[in-house]
Protein backbone atom coordinates (compact mmCIF):
# COMPACT_ATOMS: atom_id res chain seq x y z
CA UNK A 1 -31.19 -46.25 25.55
CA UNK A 2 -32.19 -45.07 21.91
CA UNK A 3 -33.98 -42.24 23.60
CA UNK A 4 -31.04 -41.81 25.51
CA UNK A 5 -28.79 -41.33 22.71
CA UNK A 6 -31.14 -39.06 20.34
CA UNK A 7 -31.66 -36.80 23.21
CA UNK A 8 -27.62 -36.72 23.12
CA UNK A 9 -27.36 -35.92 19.36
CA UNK A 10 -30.36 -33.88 19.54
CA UNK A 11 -28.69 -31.49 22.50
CA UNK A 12 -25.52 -31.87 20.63
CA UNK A 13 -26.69 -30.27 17.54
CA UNK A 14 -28.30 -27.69 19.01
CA UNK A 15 -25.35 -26.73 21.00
CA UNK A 16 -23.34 -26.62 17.49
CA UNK A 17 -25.80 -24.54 15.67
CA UNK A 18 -25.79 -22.03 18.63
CA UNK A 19 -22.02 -22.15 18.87
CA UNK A 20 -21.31 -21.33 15.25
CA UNK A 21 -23.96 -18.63 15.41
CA UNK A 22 -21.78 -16.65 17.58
CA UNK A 23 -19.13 -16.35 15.43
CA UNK A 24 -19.58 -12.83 13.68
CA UNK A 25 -16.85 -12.45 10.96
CA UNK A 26 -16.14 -8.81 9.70
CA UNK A 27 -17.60 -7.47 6.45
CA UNK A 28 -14.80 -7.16 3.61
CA UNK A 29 -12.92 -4.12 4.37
CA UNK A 30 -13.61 -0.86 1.96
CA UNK A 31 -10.04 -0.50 1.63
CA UNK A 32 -8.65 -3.72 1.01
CA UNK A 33 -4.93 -4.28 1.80
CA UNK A 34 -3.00 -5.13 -1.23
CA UNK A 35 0.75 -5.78 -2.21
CA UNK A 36 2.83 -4.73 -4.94
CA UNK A 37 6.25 -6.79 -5.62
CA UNK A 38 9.43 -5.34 -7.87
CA UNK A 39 10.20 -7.15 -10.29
CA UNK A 40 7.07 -9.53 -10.35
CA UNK A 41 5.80 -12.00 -13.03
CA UNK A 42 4.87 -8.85 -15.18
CA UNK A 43 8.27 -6.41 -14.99
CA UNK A 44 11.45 -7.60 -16.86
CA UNK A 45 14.40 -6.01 -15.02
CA UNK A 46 18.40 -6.45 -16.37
CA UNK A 47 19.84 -6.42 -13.24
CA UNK A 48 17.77 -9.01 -11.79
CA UNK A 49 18.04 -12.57 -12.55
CA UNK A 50 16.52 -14.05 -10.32
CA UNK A 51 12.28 -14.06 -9.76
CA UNK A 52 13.25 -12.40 -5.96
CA UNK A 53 11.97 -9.45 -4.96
CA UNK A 54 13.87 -5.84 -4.62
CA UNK A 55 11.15 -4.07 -3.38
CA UNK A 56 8.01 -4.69 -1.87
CA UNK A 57 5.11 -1.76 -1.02
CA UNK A 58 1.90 -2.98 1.38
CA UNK A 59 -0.69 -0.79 1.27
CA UNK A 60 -4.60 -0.05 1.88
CA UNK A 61 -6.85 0.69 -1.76
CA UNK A 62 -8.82 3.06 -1.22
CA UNK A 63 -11.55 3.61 -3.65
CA UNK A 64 -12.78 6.89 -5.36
CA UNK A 65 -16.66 6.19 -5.25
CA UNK A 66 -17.43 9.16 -7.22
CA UNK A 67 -15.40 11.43 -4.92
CA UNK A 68 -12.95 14.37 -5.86
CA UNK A 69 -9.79 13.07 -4.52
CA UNK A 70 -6.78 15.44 -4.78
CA UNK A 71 -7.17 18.70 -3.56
CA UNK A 72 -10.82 18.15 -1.73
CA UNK A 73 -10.69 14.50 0.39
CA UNK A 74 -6.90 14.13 0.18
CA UNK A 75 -5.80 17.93 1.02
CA UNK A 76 -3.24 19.26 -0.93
CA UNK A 77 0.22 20.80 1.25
CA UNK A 78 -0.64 17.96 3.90
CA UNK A 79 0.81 14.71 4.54
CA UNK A 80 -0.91 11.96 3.06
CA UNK A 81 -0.08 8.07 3.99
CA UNK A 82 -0.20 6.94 0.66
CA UNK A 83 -3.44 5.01 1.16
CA UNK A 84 -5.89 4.20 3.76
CA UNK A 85 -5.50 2.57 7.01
CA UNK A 86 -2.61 1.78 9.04
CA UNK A 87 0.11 3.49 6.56
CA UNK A 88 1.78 2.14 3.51
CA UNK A 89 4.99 0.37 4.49
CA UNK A 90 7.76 0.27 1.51
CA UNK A 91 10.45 -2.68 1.54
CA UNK A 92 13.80 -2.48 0.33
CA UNK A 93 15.34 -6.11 0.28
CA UNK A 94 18.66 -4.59 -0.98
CA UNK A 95 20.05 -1.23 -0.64
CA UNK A 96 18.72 1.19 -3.54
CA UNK A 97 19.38 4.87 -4.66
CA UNK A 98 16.73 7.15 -4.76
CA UNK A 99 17.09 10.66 -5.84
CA UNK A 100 21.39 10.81 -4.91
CA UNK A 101 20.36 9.46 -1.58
CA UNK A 102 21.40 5.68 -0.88
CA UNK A 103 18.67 3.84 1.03
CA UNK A 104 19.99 0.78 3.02
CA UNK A 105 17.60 -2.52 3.16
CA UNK A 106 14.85 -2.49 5.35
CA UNK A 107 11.10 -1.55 5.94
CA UNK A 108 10.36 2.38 5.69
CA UNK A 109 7.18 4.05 5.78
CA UNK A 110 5.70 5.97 2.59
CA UNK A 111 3.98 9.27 2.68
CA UNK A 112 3.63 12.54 0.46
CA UNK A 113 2.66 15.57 0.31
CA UNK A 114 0.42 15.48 -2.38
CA UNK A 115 0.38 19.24 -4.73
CA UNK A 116 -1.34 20.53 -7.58
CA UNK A 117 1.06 19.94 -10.17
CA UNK A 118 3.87 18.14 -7.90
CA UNK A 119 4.08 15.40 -4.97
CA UNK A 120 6.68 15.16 -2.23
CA UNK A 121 7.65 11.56 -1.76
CA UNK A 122 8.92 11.14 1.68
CA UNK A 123 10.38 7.62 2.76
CA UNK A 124 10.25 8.05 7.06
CA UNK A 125 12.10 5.23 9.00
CA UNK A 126 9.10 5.19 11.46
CA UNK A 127 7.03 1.97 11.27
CA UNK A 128 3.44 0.85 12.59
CA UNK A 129 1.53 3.96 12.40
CA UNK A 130 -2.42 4.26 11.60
CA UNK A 131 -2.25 7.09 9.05
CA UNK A 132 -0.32 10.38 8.88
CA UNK A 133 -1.39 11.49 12.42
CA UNK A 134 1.62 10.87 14.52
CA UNK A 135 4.00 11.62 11.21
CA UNK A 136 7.23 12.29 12.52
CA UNK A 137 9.24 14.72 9.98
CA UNK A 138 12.57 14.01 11.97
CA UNK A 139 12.32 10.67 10.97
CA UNK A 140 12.67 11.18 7.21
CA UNK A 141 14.77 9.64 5.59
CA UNK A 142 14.56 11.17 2.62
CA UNK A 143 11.95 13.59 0.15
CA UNK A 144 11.38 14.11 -3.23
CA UNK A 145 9.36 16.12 -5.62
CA UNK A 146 8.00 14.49 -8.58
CA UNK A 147 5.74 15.63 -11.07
CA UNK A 148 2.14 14.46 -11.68
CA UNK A 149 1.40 13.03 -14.08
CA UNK A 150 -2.63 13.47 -15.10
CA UNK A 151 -4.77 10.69 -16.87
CA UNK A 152 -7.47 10.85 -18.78
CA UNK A 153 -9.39 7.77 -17.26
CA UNK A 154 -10.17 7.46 -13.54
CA UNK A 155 -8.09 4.95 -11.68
CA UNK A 156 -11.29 3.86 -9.28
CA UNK A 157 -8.83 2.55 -6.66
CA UNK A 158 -5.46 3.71 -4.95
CA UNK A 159 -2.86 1.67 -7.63
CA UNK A 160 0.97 1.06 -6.97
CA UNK A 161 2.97 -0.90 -9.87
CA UNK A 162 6.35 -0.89 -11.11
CA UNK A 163 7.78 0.11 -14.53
CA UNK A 164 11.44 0.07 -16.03
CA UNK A 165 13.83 2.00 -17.34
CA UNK A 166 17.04 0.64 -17.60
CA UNK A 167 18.57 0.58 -13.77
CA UNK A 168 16.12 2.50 -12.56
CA UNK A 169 12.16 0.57 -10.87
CA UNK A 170 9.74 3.54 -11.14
CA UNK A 171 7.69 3.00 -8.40
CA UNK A 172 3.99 4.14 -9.82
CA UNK A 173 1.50 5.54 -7.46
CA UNK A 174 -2.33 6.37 -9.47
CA UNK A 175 -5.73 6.98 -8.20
CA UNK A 176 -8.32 9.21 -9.64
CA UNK A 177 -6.72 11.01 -12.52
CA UNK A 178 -3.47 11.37 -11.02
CA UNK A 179 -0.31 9.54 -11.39
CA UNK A 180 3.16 10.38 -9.73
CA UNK A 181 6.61 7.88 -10.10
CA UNK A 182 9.47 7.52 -8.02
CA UNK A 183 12.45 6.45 -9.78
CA UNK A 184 14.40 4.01 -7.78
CA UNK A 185 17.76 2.75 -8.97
CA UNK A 186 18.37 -0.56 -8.38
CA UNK A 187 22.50 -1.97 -8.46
């Protein structure tokens, strides 16, 4: 019987080991997916007094690795996802203004158009895309040219934070030595 019973354990085991053996889990992605709240722990905002959040951006971080970024990988005149991946979704939990243009709550994509000395930020009501390649201009629902803004160290990773101005979130997009910002106003 105590034969019996180590042979059990014994076969038992060895089934285990096997089983967790198949298990393959992927290696971390080179683009992790990150998330960037307004306001968060970090941004004091007037209008807001309560910790909730306005706006919220998901998006891939892409990294530089010693790459030229704007102008040679990311083309310039072409429309860019704002990231890597499946494409950056924005958030609005409330309505906002952006530009004139009133934005009602709800998920949007992001994209520009990245430029030499100027971005188009488009906001695109289309949703679960990989990328820029089925980018639907029709679906825009709004665009806006914003300077860039150049920096003299490298941002080694695709960045989006907020800043304040009064009313206004200014949604801030770096990576390389480029920064652009959106100014959202927030009622």
């Amino acid at each position: 019987m105590k034969k019996l019973c180590l042979l059990a354990v014994v076969l038992f085991a060895a089934v285990s080991v096997q089983a967790q053996n198949v298990v393959k889990f992927a290696p971390l992605d080179a683009s992790p997916v990150d998330i960037s709240y307004f306001p968060n722990k970090s941004v004091k905002f007037k209008k807001t007094d309560t910790p909730a959040p306005v706006v919220k951006v998901t998006y891939a971080r892409p990294s530089a690795k010693g790459r030229a970024i704007f102008g040679d990988l990311i083309k310039f005149g072409e429309v860019w996802r704002v990231g890597a991946n499946e494409n950056t979704e924005i958030k609005f939990y409330k309505a906002v203004t952006i530009n004139g243009t009133k934005v009602p709550a709800g998920t949007y994509s992001l994209f520009a158009i990245p430029e030499k000395d100027k971005w188009t930020i488009i906001i695109n009501k289309e949703l679960d895309m990989w990328g820029a390649y089925a980018y639907d201009e029709s679906k825009d629902l709004l665009r806006v040219s914003v300077p860039v803004k150049p920096v003299s160290d490298v941002i080694e990773a695709l960045s989006i934070a907020f800043t304040t101005e009064g009313s206004v979130a200014n949604l801030v997009i770096g990576w390389d030595k480029t920064t652009v910002e959106l100014p959202i106003t927030i009622k």
